[in-house]
PDB file of N, CA and C in Angstrom:
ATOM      1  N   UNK A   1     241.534 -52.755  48.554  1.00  0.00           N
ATOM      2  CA  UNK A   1     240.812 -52.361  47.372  1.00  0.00           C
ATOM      3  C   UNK A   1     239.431 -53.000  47.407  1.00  0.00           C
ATOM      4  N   UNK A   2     238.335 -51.898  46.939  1.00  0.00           N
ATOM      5  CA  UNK A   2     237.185 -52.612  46.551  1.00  0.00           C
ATOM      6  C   UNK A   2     236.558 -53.433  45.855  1.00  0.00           C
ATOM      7  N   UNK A   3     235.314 -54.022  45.513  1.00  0.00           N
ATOM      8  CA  UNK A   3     234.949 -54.433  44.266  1.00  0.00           C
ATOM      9  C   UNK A   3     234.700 -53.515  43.241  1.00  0.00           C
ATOM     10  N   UNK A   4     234.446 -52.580  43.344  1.00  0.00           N
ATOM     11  CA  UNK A   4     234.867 -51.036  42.418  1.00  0.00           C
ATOM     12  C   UNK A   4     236.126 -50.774  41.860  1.00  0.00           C
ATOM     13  N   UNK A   5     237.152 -50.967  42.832  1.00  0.00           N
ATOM     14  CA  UNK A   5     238.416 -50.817  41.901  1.00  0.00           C
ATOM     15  C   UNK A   5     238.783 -51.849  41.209  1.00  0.00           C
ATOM     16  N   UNK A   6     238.447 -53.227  41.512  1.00  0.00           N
ATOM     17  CA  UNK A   6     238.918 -54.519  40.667  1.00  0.00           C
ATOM     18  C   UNK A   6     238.296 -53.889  39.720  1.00  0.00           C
ATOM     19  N   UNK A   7     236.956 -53.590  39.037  1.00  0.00           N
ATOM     20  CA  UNK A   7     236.470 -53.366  37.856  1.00  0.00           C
ATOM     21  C   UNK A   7     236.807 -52.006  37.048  1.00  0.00           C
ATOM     22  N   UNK A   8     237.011 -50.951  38.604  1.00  0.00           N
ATOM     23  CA  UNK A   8     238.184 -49.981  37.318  1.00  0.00           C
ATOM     24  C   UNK A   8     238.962 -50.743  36.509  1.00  0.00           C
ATOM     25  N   UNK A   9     239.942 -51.208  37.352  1.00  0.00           N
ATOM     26  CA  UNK A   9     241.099 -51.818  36.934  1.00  0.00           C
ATOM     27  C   UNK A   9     240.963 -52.619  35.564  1.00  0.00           C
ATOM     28  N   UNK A  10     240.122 -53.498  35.564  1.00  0.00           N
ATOM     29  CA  UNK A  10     239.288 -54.280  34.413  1.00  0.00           C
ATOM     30  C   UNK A  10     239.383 -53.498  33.307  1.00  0.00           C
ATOM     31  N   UNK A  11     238.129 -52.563  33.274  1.00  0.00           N
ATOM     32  CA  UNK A  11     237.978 -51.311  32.060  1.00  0.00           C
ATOM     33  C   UNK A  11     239.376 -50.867  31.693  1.00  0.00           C
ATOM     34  N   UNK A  12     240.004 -50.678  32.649  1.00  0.00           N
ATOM     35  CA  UNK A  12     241.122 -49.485  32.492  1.00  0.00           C
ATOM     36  C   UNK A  12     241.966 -50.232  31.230  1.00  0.00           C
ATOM     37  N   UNK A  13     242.041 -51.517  32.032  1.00  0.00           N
ATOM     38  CA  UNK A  13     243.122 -52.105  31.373  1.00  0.00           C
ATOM     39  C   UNK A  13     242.749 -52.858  29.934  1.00  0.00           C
ATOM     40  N   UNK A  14     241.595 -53.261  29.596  1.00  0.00           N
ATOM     41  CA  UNK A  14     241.146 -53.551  28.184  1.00  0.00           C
ATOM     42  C   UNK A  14     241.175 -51.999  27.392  1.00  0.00           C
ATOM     43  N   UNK A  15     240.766 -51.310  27.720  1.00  0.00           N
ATOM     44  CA  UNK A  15     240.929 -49.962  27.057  1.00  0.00           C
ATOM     45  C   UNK A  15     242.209 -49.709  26.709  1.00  0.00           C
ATOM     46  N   UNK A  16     243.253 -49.776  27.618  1.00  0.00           N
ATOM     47  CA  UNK A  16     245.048 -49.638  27.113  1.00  0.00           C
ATOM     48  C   UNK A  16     244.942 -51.212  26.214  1.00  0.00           C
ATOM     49  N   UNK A  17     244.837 -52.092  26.494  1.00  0.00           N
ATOM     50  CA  UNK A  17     245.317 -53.130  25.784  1.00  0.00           C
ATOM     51  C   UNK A  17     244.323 -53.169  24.198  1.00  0.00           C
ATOM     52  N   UNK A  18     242.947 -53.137  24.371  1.00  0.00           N
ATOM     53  CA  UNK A  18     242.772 -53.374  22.797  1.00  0.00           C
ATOM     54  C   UNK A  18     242.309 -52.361  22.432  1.00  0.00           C
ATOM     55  N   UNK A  19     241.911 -50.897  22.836  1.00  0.00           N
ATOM     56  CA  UNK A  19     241.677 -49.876  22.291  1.00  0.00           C
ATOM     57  C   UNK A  19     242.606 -49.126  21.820  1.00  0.00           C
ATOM     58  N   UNK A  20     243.879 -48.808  22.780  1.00  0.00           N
ATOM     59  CA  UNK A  20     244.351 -47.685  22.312  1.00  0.00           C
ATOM     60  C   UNK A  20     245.562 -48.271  21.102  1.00  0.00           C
ATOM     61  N   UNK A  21     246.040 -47.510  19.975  1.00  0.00           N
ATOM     62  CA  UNK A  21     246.685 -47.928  19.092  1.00  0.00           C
ATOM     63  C   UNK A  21     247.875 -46.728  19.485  1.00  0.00           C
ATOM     64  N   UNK A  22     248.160 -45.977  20.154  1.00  0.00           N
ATOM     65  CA  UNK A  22     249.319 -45.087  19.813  1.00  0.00           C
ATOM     66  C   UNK A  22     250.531 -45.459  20.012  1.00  0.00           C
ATOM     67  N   UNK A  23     251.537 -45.045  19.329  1.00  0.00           N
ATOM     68  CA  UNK A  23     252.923 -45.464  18.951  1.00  0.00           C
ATOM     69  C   UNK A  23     253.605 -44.549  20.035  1.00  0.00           C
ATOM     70  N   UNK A  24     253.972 -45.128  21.366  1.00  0.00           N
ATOM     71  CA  UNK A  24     254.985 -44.440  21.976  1.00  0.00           C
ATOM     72  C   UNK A  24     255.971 -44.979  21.989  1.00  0.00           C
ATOM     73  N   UNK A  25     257.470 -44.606  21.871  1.00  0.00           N
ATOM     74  CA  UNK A  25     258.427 -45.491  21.936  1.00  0.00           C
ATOM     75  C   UNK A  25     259.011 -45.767  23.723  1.00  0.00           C
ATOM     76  N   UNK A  26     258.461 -44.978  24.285  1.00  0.00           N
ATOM     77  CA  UNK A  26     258.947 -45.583  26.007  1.00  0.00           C
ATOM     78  C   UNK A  26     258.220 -46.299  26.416  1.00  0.00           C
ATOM     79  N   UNK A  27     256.827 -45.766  26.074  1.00  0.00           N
ATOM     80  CA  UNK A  27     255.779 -46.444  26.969  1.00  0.00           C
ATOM     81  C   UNK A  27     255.012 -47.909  26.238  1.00  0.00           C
ATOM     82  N   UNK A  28     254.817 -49.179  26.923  1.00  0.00           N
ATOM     83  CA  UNK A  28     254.281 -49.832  25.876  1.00  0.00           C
ATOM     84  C   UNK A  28     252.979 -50.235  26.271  1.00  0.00           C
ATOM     85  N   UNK A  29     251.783 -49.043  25.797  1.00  0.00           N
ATOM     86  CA  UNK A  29     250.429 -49.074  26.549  1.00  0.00           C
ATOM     87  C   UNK A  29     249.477 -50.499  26.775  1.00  0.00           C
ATOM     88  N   UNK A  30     250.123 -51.611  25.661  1.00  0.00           N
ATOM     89  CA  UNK A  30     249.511 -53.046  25.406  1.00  0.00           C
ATOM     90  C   UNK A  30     249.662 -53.278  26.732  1.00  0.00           C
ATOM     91  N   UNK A  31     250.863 -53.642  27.051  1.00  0.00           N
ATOM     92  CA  UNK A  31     251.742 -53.909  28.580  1.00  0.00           C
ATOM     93  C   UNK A  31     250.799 -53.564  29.763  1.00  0.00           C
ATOM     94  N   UNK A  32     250.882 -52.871  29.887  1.00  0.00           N
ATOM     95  CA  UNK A  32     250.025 -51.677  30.964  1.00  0.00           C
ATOM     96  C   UNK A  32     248.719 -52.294  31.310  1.00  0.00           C
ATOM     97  N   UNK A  33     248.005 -52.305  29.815  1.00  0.00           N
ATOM     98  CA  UNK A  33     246.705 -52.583  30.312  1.00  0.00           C
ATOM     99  C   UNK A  33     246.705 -53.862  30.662  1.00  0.00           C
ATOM    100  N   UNK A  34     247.632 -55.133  30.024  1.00  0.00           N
ATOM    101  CA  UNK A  34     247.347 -56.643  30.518  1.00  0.00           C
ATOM    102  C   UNK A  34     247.314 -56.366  32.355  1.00  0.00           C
ATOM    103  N   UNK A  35     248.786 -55.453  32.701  1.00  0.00           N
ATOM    104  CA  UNK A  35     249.127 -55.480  34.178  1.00  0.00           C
ATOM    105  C   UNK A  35     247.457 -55.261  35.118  1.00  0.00           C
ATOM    106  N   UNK A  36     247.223 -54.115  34.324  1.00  0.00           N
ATOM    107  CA  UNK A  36     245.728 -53.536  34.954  1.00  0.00           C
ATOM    108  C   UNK A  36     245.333 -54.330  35.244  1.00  0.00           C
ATOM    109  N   UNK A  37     245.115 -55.030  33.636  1.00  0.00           N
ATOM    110  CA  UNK A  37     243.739 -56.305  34.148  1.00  0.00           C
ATOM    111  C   UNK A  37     244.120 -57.236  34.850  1.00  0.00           C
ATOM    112  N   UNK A  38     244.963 -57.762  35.036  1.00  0.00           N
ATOM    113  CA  UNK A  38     245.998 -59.274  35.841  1.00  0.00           C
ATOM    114  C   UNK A  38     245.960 -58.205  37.637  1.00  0.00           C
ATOM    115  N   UNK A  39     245.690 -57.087  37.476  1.00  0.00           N
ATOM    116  CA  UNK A  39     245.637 -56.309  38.819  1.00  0.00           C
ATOM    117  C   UNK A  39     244.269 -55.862  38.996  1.00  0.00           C
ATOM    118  N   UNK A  40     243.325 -55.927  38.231  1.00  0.00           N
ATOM    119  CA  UNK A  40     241.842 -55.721  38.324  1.00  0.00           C
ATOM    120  C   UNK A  40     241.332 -57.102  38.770  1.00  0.00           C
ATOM    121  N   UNK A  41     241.471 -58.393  38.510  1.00  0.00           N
ATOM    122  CA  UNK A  41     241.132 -59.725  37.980  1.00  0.00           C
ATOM    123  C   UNK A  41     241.801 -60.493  40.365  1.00  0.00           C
ATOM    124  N   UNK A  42     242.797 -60.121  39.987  1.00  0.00           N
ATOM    125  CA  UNK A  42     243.399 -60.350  41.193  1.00  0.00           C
ATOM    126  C   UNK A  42     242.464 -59.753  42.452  1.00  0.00           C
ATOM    127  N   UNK A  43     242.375 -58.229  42.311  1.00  0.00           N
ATOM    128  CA  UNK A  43     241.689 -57.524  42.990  1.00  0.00           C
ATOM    129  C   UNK A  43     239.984 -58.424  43.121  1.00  0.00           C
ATOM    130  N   UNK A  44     239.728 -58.407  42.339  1.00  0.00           N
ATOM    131  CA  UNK A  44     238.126 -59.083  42.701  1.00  0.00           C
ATOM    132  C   UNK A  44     238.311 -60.218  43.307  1.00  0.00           C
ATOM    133  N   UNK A  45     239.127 -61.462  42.768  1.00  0.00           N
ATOM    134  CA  UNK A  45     239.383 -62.557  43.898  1.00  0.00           C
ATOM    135  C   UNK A  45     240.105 -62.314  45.157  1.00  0.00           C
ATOM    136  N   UNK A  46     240.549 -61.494  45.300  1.00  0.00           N
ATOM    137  CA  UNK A  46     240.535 -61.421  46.771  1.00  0.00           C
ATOM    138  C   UNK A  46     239.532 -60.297  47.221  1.00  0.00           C
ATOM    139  N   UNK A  47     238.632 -59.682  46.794  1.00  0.00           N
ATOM    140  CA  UNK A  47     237.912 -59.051  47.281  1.00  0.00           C
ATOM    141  C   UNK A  47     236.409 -60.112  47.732  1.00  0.00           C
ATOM    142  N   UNK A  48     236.005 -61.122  46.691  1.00  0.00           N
ATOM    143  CA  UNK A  48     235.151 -61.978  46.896  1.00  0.00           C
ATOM    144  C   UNK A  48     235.848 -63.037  47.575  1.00  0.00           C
ATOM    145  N   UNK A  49     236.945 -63.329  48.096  1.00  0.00           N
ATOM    146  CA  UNK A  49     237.313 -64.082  49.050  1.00  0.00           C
ATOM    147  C   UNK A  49     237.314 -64.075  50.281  1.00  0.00           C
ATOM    148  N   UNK A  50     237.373 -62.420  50.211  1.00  0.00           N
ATOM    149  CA  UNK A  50     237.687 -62.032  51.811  1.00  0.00           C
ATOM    150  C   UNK A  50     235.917 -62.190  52.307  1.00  0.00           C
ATOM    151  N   UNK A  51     235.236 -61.541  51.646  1.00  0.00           N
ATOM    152  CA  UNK A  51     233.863 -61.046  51.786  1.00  0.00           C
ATOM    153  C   UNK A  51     232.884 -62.656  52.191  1.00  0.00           C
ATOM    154  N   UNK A  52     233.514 -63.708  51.094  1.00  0.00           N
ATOM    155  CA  UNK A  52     232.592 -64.799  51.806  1.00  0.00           C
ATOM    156  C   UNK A  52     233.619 -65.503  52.797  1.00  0.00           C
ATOM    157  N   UNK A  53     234.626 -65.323  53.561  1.00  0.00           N
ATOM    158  CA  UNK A  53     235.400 -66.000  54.762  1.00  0.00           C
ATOM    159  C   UNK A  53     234.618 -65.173  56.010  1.00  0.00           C
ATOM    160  N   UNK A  54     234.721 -63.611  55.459  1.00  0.00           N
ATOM    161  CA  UNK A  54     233.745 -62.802  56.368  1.00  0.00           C
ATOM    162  C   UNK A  54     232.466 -63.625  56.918  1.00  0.00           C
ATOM    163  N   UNK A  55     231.635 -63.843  56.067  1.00  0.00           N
ATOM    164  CA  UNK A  55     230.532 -64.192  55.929  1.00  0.00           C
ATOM    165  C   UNK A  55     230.022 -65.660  56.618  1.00  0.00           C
ATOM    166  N   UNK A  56     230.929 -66.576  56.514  1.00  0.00           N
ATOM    167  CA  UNK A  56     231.143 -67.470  57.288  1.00  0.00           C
ATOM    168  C   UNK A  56     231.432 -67.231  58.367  1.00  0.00           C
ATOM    169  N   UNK A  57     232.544 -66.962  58.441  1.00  0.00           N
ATOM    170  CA  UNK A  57     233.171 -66.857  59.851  1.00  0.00           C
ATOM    171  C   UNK A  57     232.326 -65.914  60.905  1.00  0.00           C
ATOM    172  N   UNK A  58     231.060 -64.569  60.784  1.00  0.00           N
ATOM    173  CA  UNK A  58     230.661 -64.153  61.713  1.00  0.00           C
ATOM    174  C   UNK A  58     229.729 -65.188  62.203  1.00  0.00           C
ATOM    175  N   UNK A  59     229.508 -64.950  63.773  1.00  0.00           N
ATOM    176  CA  UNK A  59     228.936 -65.423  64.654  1.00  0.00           C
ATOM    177  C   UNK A  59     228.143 -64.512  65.810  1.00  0.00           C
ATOM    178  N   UNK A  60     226.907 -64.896  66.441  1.00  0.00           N
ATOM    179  CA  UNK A  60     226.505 -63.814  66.959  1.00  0.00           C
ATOM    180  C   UNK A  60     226.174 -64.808  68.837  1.00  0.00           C
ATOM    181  N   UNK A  61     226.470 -64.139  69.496  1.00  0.00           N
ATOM    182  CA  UNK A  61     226.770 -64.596  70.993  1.00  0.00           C
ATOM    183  C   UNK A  61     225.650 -63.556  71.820  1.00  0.00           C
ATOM    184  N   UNK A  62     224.982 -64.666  72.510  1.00  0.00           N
ATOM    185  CA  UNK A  62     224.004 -63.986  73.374  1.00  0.00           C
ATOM    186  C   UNK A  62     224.069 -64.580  74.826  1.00  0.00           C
ATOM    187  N   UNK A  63     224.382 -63.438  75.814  1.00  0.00           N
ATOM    188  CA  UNK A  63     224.582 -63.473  77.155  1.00  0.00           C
ATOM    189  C   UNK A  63     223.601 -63.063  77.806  1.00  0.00           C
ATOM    190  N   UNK A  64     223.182 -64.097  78.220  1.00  0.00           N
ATOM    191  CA  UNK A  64     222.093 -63.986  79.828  1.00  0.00           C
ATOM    192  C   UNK A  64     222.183 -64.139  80.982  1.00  0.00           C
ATOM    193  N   UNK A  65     221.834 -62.849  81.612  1.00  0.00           N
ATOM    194  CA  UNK A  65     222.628 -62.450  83.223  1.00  0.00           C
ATOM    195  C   UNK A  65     220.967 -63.162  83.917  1.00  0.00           C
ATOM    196  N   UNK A  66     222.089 -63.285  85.106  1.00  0.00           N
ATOM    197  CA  UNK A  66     220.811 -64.181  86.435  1.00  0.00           C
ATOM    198  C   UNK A  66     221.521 -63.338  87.911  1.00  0.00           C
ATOM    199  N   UNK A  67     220.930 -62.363  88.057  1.00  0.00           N
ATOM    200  CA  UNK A  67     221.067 -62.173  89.072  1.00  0.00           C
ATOM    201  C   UNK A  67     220.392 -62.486  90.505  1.00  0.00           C
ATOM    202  N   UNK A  68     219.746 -63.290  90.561  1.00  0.00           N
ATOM    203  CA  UNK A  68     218.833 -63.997  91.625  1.00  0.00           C
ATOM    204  C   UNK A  68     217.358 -62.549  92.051  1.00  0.00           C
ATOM    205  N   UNK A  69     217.503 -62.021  90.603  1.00  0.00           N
ATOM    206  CA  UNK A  69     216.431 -61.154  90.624  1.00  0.00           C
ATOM    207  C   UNK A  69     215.137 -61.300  90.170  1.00  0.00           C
ATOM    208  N   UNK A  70     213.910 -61.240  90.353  1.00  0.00           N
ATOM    209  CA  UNK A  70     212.969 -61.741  89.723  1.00  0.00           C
ATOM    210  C   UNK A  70     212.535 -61.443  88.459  1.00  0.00           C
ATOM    211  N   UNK A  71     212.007 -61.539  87.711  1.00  0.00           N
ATOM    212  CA  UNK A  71     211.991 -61.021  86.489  1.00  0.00           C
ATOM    213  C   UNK A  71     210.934 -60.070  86.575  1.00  0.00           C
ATOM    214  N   UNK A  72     210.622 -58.810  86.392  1.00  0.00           N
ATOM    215  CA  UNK A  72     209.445 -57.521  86.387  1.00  0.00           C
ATOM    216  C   UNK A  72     209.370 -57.538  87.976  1.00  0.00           C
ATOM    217  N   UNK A  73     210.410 -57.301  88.449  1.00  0.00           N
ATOM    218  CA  UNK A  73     210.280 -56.565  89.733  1.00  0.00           C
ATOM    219  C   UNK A  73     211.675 -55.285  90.010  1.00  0.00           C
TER     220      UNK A  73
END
């Protein structure tokens, strides 16, 4: 998942939890949206975790050949 979907997830889930008021008796939309957000919230820390281990961890390697050739010939 992206940093885009952690923040769907975010919206999604404050919108079920303190916006919506409807009375379903199966579904319990409060529920839902905490999950979202506890699954939006999750999603960004490991999305900004991965991204600065990335970030560290690249390295760039430069190989120089010698072939007993002269250089501009």
């Amino acid at each position: 998942m992206g940093l885009g979907t952690g923040i769907f997830l975010l919206v999604v889930g404050a919108i079920l939890a303190f916006g919506v008021r409807d009375g379903l008796t199966a579904v319990d939309l409060t529920a839902i949206g905490w999950i979202c957000m506890g699954a939006g919230a999750l999603s960004l820390v490991l999305v900004l975790a991965l991204s600065r281990r990335r970030a560290v961890s690249s390295s760039t390697t430069y190989v120089e050949r010698h072939d007993g050739v002269p250089p501009g010939a």
